[in-house]
Protein backbone atom coordinates (compact mmCIF):
# COMPACT_ATOMS: atom_id res chain seq x y z
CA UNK A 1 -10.30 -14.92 154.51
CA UNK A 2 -6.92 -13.51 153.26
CA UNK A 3 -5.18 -10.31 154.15
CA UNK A 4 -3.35 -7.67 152.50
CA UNK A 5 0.53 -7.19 153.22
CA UNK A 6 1.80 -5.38 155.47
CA UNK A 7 4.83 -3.47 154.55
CA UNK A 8 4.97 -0.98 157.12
CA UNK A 9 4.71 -2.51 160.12
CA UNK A 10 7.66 -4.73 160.32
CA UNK A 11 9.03 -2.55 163.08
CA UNK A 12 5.34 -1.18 164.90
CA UNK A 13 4.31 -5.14 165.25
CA UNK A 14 7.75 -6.80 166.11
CA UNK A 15 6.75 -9.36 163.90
CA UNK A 16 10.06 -11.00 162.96
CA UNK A 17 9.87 -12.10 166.94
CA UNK A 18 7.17 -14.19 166.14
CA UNK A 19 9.14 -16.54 163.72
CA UNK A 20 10.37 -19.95 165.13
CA UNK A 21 7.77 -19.72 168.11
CA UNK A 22 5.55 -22.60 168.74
CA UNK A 23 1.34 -21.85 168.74
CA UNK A 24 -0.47 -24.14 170.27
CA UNK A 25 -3.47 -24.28 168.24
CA UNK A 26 -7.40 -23.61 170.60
CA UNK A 27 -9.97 -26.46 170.10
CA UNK A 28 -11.95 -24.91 167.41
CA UNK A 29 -13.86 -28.33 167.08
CA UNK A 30 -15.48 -28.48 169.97
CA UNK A 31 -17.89 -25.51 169.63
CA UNK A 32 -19.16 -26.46 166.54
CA UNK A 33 -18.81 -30.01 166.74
CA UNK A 34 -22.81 -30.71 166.17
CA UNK A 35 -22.64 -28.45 163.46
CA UNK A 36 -23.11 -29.99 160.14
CA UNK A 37 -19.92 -30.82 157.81
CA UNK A 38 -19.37 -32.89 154.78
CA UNK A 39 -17.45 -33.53 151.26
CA UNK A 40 -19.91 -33.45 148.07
CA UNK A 41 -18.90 -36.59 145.94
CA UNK A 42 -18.76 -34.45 143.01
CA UNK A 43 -15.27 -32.77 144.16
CA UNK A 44 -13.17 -34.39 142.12
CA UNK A 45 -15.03 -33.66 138.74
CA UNK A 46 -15.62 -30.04 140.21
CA UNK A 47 -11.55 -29.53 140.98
CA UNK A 48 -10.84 -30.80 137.02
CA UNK A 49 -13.47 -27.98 135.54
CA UNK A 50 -12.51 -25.13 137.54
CA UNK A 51 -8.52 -25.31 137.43
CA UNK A 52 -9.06 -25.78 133.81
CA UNK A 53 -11.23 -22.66 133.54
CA UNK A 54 -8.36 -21.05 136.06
CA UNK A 55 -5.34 -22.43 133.40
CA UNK A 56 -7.37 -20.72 130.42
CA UNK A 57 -7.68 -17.26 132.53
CA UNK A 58 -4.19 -17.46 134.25
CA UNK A 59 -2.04 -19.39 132.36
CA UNK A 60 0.50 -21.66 133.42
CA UNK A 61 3.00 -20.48 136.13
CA UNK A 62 3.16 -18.90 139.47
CA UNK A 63 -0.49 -17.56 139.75
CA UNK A 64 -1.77 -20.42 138.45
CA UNK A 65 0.32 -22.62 140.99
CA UNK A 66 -0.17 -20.55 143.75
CA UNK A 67 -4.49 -20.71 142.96
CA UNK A 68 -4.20 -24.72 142.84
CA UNK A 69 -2.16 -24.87 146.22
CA UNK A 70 -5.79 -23.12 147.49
CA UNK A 71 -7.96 -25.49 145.69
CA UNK A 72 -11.08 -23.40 145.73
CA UNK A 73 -13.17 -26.20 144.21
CA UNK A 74 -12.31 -27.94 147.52
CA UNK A 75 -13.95 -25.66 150.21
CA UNK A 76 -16.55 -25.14 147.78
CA UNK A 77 -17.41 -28.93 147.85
CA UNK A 78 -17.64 -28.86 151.82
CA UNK A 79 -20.29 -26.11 151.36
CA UNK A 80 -24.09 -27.64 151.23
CA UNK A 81 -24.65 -29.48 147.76
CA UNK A 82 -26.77 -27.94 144.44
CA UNK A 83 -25.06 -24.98 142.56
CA UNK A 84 -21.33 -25.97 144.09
CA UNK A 85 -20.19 -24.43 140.56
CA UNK A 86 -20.84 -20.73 141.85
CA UNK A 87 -19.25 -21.22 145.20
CA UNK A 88 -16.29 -22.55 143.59
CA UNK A 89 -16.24 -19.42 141.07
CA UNK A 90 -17.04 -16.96 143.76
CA UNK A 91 -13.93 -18.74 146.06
CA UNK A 92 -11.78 -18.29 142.89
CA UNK A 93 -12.33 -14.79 142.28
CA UNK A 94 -11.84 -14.23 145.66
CA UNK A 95 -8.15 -15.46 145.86
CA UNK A 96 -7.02 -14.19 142.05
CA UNK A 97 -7.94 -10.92 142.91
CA UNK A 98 -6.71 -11.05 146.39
CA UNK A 99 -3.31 -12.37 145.39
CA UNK A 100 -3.29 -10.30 142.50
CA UNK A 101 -2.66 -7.13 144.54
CA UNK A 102 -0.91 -8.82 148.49
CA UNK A 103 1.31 -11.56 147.06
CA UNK A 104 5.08 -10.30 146.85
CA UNK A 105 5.60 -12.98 144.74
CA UNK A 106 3.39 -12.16 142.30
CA UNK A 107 3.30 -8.61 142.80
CA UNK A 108 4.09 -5.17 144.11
CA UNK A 109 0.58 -3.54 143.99
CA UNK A 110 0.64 -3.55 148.05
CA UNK A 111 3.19 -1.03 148.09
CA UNK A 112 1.58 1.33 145.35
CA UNK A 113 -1.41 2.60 146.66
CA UNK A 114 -2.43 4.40 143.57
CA UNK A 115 -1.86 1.76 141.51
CA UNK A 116 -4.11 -0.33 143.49
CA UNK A 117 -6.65 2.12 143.87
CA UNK A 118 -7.41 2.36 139.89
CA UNK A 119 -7.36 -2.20 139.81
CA UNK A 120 -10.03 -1.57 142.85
CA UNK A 121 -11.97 1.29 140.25
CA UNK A 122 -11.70 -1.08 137.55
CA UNK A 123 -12.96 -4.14 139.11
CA UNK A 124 -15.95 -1.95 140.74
CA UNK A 125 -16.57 -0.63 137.05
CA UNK A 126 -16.50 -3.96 136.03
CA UNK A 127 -19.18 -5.54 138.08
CA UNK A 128 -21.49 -2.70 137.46
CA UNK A 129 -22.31 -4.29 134.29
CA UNK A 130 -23.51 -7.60 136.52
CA UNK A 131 -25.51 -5.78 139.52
CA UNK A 132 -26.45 -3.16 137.68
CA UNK A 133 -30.94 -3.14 138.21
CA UNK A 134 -30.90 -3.71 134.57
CA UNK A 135 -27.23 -5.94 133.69
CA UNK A 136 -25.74 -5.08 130.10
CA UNK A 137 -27.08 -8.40 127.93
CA UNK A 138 -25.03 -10.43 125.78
CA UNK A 139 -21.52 -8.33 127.53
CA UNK A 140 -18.13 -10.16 126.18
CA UNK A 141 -15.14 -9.69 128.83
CA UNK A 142 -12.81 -7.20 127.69
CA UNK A 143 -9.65 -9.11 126.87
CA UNK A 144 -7.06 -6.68 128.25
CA UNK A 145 -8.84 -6.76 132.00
CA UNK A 146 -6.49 -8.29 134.51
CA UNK A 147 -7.23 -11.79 134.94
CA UNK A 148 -8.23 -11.09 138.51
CA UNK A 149 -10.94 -8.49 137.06
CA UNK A 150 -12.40 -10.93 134.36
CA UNK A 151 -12.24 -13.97 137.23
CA UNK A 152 -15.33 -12.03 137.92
CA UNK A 153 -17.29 -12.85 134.84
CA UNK A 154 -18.67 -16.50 135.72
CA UNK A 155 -20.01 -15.32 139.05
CA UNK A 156 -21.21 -12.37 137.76
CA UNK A 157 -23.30 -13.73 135.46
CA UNK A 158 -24.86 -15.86 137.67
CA UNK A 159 -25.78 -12.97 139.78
CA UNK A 160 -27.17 -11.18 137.06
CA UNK A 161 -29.47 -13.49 135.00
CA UNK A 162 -30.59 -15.66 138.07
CA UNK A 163 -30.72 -14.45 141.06
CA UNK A 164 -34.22 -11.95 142.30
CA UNK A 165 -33.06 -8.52 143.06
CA UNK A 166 -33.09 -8.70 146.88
CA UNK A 167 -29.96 -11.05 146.07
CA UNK A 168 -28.32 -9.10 144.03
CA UNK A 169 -28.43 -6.48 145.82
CA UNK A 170 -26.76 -7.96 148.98
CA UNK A 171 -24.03 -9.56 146.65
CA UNK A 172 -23.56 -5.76 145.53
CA UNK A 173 -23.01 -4.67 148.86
CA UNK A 174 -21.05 -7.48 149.75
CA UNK A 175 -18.09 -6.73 147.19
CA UNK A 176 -18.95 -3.23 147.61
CA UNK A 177 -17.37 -3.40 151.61
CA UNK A 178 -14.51 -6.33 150.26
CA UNK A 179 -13.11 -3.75 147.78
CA UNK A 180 -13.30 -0.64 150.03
CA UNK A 181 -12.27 -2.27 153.59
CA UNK A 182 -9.16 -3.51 151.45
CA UNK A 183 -8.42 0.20 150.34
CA UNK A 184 -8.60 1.38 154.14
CA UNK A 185 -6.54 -1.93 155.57
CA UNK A 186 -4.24 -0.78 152.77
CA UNK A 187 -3.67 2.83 153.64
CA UNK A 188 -3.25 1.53 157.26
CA UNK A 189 -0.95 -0.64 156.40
CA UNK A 190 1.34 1.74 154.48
CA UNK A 191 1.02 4.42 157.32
CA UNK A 192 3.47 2.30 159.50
CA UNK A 193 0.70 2.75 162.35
CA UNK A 194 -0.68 -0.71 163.42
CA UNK A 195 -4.41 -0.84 164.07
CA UNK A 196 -6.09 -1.26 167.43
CA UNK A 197 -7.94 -4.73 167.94
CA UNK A 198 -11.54 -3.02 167.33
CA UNK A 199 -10.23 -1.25 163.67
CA UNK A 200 -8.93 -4.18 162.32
CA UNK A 201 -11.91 -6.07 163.12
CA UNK A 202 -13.64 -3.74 161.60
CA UNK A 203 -12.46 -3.71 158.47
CA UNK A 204 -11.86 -7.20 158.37
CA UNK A 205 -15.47 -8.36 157.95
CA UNK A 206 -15.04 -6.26 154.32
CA UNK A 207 -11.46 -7.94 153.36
CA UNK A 208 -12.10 -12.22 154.23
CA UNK A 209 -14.51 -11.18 151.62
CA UNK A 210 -16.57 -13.99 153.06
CA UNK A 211 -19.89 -11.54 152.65
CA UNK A 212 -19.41 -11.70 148.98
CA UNK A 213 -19.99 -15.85 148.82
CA UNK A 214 -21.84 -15.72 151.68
CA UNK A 215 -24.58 -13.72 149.73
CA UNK A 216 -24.47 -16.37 147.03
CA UNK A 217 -25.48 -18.85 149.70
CA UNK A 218 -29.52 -18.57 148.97
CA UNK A 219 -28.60 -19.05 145.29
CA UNK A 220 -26.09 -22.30 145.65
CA UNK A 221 -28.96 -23.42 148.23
CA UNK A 222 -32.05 -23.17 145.82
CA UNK A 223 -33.79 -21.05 148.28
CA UNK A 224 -35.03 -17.39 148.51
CA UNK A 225 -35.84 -16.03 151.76
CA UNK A 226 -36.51 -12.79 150.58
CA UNK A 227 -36.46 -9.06 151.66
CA UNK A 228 -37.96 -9.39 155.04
CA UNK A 229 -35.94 -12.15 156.39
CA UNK A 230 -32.61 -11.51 154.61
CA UNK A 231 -33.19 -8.11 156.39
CA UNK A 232 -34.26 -9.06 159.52
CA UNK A 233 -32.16 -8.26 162.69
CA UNK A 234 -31.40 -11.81 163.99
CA UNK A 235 -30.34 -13.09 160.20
CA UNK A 236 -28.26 -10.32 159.87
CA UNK A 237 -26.68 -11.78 163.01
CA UNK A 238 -26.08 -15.34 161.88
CA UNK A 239 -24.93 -13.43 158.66
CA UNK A 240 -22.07 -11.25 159.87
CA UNK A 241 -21.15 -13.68 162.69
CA UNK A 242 -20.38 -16.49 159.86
CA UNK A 243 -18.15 -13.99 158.27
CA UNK A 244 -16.38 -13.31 161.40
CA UNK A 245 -15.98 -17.26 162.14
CA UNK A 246 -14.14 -18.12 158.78
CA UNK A 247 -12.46 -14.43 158.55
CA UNK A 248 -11.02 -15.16 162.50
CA UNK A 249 -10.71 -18.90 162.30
CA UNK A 250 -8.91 -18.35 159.39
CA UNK A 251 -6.24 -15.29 160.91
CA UNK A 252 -5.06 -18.23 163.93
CA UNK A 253 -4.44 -21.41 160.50
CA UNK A 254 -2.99 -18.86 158.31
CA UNK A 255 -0.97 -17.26 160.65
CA UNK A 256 2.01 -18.84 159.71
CA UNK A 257 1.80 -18.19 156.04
CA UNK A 258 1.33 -14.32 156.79
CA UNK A 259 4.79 -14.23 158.21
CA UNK A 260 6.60 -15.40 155.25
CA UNK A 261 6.69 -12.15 153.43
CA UNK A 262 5.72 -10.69 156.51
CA UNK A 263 1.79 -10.21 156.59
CA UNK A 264 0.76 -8.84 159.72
CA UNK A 265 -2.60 -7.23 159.17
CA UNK A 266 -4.22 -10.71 161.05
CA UNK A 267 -5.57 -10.83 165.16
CA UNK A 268 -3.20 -12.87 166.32
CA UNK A 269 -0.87 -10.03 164.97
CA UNK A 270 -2.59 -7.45 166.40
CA UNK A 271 -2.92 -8.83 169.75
CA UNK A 272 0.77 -10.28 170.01
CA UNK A 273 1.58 -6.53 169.22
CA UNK A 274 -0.62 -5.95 172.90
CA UNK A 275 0.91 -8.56 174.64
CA UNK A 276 4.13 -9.42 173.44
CA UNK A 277 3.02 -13.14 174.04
CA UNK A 278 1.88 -15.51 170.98
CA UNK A 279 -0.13 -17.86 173.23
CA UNK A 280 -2.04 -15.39 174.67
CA UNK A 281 -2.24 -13.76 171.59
CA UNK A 282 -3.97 -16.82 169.84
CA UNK A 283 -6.30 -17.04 173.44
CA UNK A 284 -7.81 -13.66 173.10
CA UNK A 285 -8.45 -14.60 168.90
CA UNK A 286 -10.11 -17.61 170.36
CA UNK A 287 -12.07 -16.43 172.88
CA UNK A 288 -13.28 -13.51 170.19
CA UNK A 289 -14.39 -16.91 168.04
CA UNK A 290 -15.88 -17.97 171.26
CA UNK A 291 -17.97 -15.19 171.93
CA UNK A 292 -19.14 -15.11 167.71
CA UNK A 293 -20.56 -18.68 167.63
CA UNK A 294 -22.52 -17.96 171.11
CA UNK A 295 -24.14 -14.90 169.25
CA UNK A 296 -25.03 -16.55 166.24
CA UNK A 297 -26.75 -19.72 167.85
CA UNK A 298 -28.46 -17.04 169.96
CA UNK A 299 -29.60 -15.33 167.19
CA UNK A 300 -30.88 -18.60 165.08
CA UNK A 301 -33.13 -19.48 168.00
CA UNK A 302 -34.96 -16.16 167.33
CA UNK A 303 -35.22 -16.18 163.79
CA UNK A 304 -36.35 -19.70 163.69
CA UNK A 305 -39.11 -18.71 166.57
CA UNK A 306 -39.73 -15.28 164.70
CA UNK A 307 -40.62 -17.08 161.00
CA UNK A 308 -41.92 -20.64 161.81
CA UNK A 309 -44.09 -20.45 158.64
CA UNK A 310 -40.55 -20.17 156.79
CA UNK A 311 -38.34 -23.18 159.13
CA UNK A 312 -38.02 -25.22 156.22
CA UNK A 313 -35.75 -22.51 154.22
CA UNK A 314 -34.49 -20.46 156.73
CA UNK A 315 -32.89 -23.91 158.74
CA UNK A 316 -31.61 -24.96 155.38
CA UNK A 317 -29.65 -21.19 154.72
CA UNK A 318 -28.61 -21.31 158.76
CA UNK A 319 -26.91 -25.02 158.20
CA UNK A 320 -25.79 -23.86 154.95
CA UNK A 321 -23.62 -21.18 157.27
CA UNK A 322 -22.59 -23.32 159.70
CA UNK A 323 -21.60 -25.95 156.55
CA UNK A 324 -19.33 -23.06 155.67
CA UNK A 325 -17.41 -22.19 159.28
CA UNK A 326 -16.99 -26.03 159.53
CA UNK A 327 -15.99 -26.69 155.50
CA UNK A 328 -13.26 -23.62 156.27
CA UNK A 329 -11.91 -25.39 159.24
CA UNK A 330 -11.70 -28.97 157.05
CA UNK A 331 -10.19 -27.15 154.21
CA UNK A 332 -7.46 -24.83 156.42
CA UNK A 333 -5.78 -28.32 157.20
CA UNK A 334 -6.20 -29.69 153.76
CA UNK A 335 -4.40 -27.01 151.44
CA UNK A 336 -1.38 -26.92 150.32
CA UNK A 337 -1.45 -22.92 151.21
CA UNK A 338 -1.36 -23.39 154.84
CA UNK A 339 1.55 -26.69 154.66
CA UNK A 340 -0.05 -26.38 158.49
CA UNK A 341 0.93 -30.72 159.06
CA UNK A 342 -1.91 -31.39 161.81
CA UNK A 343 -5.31 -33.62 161.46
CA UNK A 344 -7.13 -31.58 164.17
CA UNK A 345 -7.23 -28.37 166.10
CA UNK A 346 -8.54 -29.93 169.71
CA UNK A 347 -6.69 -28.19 171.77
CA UNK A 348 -3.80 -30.48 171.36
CA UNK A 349 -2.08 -29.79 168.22
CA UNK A 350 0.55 -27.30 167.61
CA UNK A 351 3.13 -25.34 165.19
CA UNK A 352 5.96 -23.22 164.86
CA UNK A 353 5.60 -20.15 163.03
């Protein structure tokens, strides 16, 4: 969902050229327009528990500020309704620890390498006590952990001491590929060398960290579909193509916040560095969002024929996804993060960067 700095590549992207153009924003509504969406009434009383639980972590000032202009609870209320308190802790961890090494104005971490390398160690070490086969019981947070590493501890928990093993173990993996495709888009960045189209896509399926809360979904839902159908071949479609629909849909709305400090490790980036033409750029991001939605409806027509005897479930996890590419649209347009000033993206809407 959000992407590390990128401070070599001011001159190898020609990214300042970008600034003042106009983007014409694709019509990401129509493809997924009979896919389900919705706020959960409860968003309100969900926003006041988790930026107080944020305020006690944080503090007051810019971190805190910067995590309420994202309103986590938010998108976690468009997601499907039941345990909304561990999508909104798994969204929060995702941006404190995100910001806590990328944002320039909270940091310099994305231009020390080492230094981020031993706050990725830590946080690993850290959530070894949670996903552990047998987690450490009765475990109190050690108080001189980064906030971003302790942000950890509510979702952790959770994973831990409720979810069944074949869970946990794809939430391990999950945060296992987030913290090590953010080392490599890292080191790429500070090379000066920007990536080909097929690299950072790559990567990028480990850094929206969209995996990580995706593989809370069968938790939040109430459901377990266990081994053989979390493993099978067409839910691992519908799985990784929901993480490339919020991680791409997400590169064209935050676009414009990237630039400020410049960011430009995003696919609009990468393909304006091709073709030296924003519009086109933002065509070829769409028609890659395009291409993801026709594989994952593909795929749910085969897993729904495949286990019948499991419909019930396995329709409620697939809507759950498609709650969340549709929630992540809703939300782009709400926050305060993305200041983006349009209603709809129909084809008809448009910016300048």
């Amino acid at each position: 969902m959000v992407s590390l700095g990128s401070h070599g590549y001011v001159q190898t992207l020609k990214g300042q050229t970008l600034k003042g153009q106009t983007l014409r924003f694709p019509n990401l509504a129509l493809p997924m327009k009979d896919w389900p969406k919705g706020l959960n009434p409860h968003c309100d009383d969900l926003q006041t528990v988790q930026h107080t639980e944020v305020k006690k972590l944080v503090g007051e000032g810019k971190a805190y500020n910067i995590y309420v202009s994202t309103d986590c609870p938010y998108f976690a209320a468009l997601f499907p309704e039941r345990q909304l308190g561990t999508g909104a802790a798994g969204i929060a961890n995702l941006y404190l620890w995100d910001d806590a090494i990328d944002s320039p104005e909270l940091t310099d971490l994305g231009k020390d390498l080492d230094a981020s390398n031993r706050l990725r160690q830590e946080t690993k070490k850290h959530a070894e006590r949670y996903l552990r086969d047998e987690p450490l019981l009765g475990f109190v947070t050690n108080a001189r952990l980064s906030p971003a590493v302790r942000s950890l501890d509510p979702i952790g928990e959770t994973v831990a001491f409720r979810m069944p093993r074949g869970q946990r173990v794809q939430v391990s993996n999950e945060l296992e590929r987030y913290i090590d495709g953010c080392a490599v888009e890292q080191l790429s960045e500070l090379s000066g060398r920007a990536p080909t189209i097929e690299e950072y896509l790559q990567w990028r399926m480990g850094t929206s960290r969209v995996g990580f809360v995706l593989a809370c979904l069968e938790y939040i839902l109430g459901i377990d579909l266990g081994d053989t159908i979390r493993n099978d071949e067409y839910v691992k479609v519908v799985f990784d193509e929901t993480v490339f629909n919020i991680a791409i849909v997400n590169d064209i709305l935050s676009l414009r916040r990237e630039l400020r400090y410049p960011f430009y490790n995003n696919a609009v980036a990468v393909f304006y560095h091709q073709h030296e033409d924003l519009q086109k750029a933002v065509d070829e991001t769409h028609r890659l969002i395009l291409r993801s939605i026709e594989k994952l409806e593909q795929a749910v027509k085969r897993a729904v024929e495949r286990y019948s005897e499991r419909q019930e479930d396995l329709v409620t996890w697939i809507d759950g996804c498609k709650t969340m590419c549709t929630g992540n649209v809703t939300w782009s347009l709400y926050i305060p993060r993305f200041a983006l000033g349009v209603e709809a993206v129909d084809g008809t809407t448009e910016i300048t960067i």
